[in-house]
Protein backbone atom coordinates (compact mmCIF):
# COMPACT_ATOMS: atom_id res chain seq x y z
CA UNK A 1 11.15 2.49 -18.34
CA UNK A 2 7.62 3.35 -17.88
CA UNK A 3 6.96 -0.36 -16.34
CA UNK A 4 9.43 0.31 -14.17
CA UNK A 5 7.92 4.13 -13.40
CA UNK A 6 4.64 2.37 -12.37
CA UNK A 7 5.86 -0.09 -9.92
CA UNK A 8 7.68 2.48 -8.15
CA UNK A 9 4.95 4.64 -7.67
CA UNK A 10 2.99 1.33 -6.68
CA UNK A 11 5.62 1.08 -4.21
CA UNK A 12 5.34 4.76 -3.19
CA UNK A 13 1.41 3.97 -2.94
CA UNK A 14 2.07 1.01 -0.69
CA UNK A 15 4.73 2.42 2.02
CA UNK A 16 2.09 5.48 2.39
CA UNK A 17 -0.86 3.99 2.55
CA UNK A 18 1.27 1.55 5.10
CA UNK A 19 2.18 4.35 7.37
CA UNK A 20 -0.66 6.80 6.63
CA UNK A 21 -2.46 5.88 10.32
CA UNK A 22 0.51 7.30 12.08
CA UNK A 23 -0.15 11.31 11.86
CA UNK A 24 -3.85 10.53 11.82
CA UNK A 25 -4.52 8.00 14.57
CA UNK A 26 -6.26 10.68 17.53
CA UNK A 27 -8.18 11.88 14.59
CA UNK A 28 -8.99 8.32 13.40
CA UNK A 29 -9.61 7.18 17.20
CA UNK A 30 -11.72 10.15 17.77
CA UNK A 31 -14.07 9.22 14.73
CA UNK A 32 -14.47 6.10 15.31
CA UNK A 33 -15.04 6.33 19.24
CA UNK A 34 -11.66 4.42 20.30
CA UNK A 35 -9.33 5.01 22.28
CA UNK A 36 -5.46 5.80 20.13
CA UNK A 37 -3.85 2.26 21.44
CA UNK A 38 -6.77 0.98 20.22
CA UNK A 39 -6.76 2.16 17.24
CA UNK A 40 -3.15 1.86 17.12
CA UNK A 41 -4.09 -2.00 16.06
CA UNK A 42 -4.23 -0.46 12.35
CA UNK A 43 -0.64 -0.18 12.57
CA UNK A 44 -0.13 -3.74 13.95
CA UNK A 45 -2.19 -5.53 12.17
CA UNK A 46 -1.28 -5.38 8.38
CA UNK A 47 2.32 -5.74 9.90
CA UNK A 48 1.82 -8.90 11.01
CA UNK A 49 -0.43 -10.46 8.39
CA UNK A 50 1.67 -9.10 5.34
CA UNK A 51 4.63 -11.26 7.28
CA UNK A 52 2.38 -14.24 6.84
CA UNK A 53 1.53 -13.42 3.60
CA UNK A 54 4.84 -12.81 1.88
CA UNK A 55 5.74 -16.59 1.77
CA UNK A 56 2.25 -17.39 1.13
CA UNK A 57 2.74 -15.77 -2.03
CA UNK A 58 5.67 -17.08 -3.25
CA UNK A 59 4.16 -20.81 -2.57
CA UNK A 60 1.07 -20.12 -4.41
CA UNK A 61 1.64 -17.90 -7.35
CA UNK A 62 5.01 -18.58 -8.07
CA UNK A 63 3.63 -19.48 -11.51
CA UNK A 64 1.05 -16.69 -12.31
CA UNK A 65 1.69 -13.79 -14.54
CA UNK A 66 3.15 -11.39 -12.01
CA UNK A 67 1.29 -8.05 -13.72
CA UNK A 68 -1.71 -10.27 -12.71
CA UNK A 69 -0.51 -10.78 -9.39
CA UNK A 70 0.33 -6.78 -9.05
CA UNK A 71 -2.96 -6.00 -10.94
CA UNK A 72 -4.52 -7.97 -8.07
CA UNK A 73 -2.80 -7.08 -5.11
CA UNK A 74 -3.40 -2.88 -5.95
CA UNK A 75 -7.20 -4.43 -6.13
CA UNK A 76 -6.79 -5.46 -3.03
CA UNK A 77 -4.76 -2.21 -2.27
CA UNK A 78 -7.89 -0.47 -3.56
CA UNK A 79 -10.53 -2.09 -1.89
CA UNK A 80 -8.75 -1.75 2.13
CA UNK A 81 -8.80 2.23 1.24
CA UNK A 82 -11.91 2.38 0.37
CA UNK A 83 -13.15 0.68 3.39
CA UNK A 84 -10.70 2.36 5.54
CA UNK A 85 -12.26 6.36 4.08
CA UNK A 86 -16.03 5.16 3.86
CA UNK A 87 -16.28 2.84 7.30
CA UNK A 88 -17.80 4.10 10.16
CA UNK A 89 -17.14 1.68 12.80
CA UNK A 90 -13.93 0.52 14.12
CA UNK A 91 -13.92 -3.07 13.62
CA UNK A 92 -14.85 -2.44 9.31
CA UNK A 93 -11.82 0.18 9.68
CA UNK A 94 -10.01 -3.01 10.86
CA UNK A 95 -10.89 -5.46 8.17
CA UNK A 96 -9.48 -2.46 5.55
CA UNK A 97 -6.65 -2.98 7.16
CA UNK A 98 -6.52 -6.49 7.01
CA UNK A 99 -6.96 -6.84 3.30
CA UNK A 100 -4.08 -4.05 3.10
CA UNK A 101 -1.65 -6.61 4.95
CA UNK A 102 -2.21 -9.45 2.81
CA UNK A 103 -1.44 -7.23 -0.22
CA UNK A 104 1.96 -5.68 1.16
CA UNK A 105 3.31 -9.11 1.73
CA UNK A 106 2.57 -9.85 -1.60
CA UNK A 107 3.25 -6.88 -3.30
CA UNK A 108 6.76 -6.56 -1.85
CA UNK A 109 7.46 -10.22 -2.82
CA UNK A 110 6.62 -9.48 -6.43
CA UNK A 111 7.80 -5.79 -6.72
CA UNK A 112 11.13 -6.69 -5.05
CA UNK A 113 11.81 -9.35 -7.54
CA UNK A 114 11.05 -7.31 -10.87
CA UNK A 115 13.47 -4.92 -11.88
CA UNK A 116 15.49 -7.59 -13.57
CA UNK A 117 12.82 -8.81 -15.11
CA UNK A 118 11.55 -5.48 -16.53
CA UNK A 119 15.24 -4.40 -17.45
CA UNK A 120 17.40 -7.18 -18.21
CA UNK A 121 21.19 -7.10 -18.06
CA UNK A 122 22.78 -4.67 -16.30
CA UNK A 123 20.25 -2.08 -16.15
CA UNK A 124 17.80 -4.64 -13.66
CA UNK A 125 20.19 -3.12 -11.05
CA UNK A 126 18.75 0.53 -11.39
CA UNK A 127 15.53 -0.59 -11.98
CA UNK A 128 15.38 -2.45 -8.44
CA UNK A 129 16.95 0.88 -7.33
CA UNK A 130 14.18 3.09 -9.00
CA UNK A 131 11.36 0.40 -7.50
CA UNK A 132 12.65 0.44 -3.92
CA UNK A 133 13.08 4.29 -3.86
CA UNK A 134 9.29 4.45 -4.15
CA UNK A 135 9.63 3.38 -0.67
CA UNK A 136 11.97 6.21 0.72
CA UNK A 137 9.86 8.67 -1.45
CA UNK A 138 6.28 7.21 0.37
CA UNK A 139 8.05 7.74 3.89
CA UNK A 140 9.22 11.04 3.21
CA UNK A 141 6.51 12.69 1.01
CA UNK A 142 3.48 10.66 1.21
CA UNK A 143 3.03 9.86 4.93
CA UNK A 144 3.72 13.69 5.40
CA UNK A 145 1.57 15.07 2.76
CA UNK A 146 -1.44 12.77 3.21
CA UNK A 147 -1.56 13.56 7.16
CA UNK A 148 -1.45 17.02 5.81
CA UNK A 149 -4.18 16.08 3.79
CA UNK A 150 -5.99 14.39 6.68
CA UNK A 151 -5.56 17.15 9.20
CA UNK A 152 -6.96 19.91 6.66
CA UNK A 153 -9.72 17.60 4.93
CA UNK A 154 -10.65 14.74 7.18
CA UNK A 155 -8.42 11.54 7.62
CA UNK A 156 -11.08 9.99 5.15
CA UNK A 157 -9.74 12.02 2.49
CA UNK A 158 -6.00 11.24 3.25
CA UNK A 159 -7.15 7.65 2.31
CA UNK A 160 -9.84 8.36 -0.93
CA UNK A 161 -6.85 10.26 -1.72
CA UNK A 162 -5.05 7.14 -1.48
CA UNK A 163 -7.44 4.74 -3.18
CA UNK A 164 -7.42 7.32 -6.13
CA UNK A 165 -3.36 6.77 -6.53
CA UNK A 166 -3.79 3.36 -6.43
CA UNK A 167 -6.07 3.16 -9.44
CA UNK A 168 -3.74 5.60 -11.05
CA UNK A 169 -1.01 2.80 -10.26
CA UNK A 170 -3.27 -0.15 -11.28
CA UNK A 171 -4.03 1.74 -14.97
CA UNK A 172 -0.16 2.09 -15.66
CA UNK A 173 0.72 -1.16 -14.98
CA UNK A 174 -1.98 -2.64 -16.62
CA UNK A 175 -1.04 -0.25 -19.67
């Protein structure tokens, strides 16, 4: 059960760190001395690439470990946070984002394929259930509280914030 805890909340740490831009994007434009459309390109971009990346995945590591695959993919996770709260210029904002599309189209390739896996038999169907509702928890707690967070700290805390769940996420499923 706990496996299956920790790739929820993985999923929960995607979808808001996915969305996160939205309630912060004047803030984040402001910063980084963009204009909001502009700067609206952190939305579009990991879209698009984690499309392209999704079937990449499944050609290339079809035959990895998948807690290898998820252990890298949250690294990758990890690392676009970090750039995204420490970057000062626009374009290294960017390339965060980049690295966070490539690991959502992998993530959700693996993660959407594992509760039977984790919980064989009859119970894989609740643990797909449990793993997807990360998702509807990130959209309706964790894009709210972390602009929250950004609006009363700094939008670079909304995402440390986020790199620090992701760890959390990376050290229960690697446990």
């Amino acid at each position: 059960r706990s496996a299956v805890g920790s790739v929820a909340l993985g999923s929960f740490a995607t979808v808001t760190t996915e969305f996160l831009p939205v309630g912060l994007l004047p803030d984040i434009a402001g910063s980084l001395n963009v204009s909001v459309s502009h700067a609206g390109l952190m939305m579009a971009v990991p879209g698009l690439l984690a499309a392209i990346s999704a079937p990449s995945c499944i050609a290339l590591f079809s035959h990895v470990d998948r807690k290898r695959i998820l252990l890298t993919l949250l690294s990758i996770l990890l690392a676009s946070n970090l750039i995204v709260a420490l970057s000062e210029q626009f374009w290294m904002t960017l390339l965060g984002r980049v690295l966070l599309g490539f690991a959502l189209g992998g993530f959700w390739t693996i993660a959407g394929s594992l509760g039977p896996r984790l919980r064989p038999g009859r119970e894989g169907v609740s643990a797909t259930s449990y793993i997807l509702a990360g998702v509807s928890l990130g959209t309706v707690a964790g894009i709210p509280l972390g602009t929250l967070m950004g609006e009363a700290l700094g939008w670079r805390w909304a995402f440390g914030s986020a790199a620090a769940m992701t760890t959390l996420v990376g050290l229960l499923i690697l446990v």
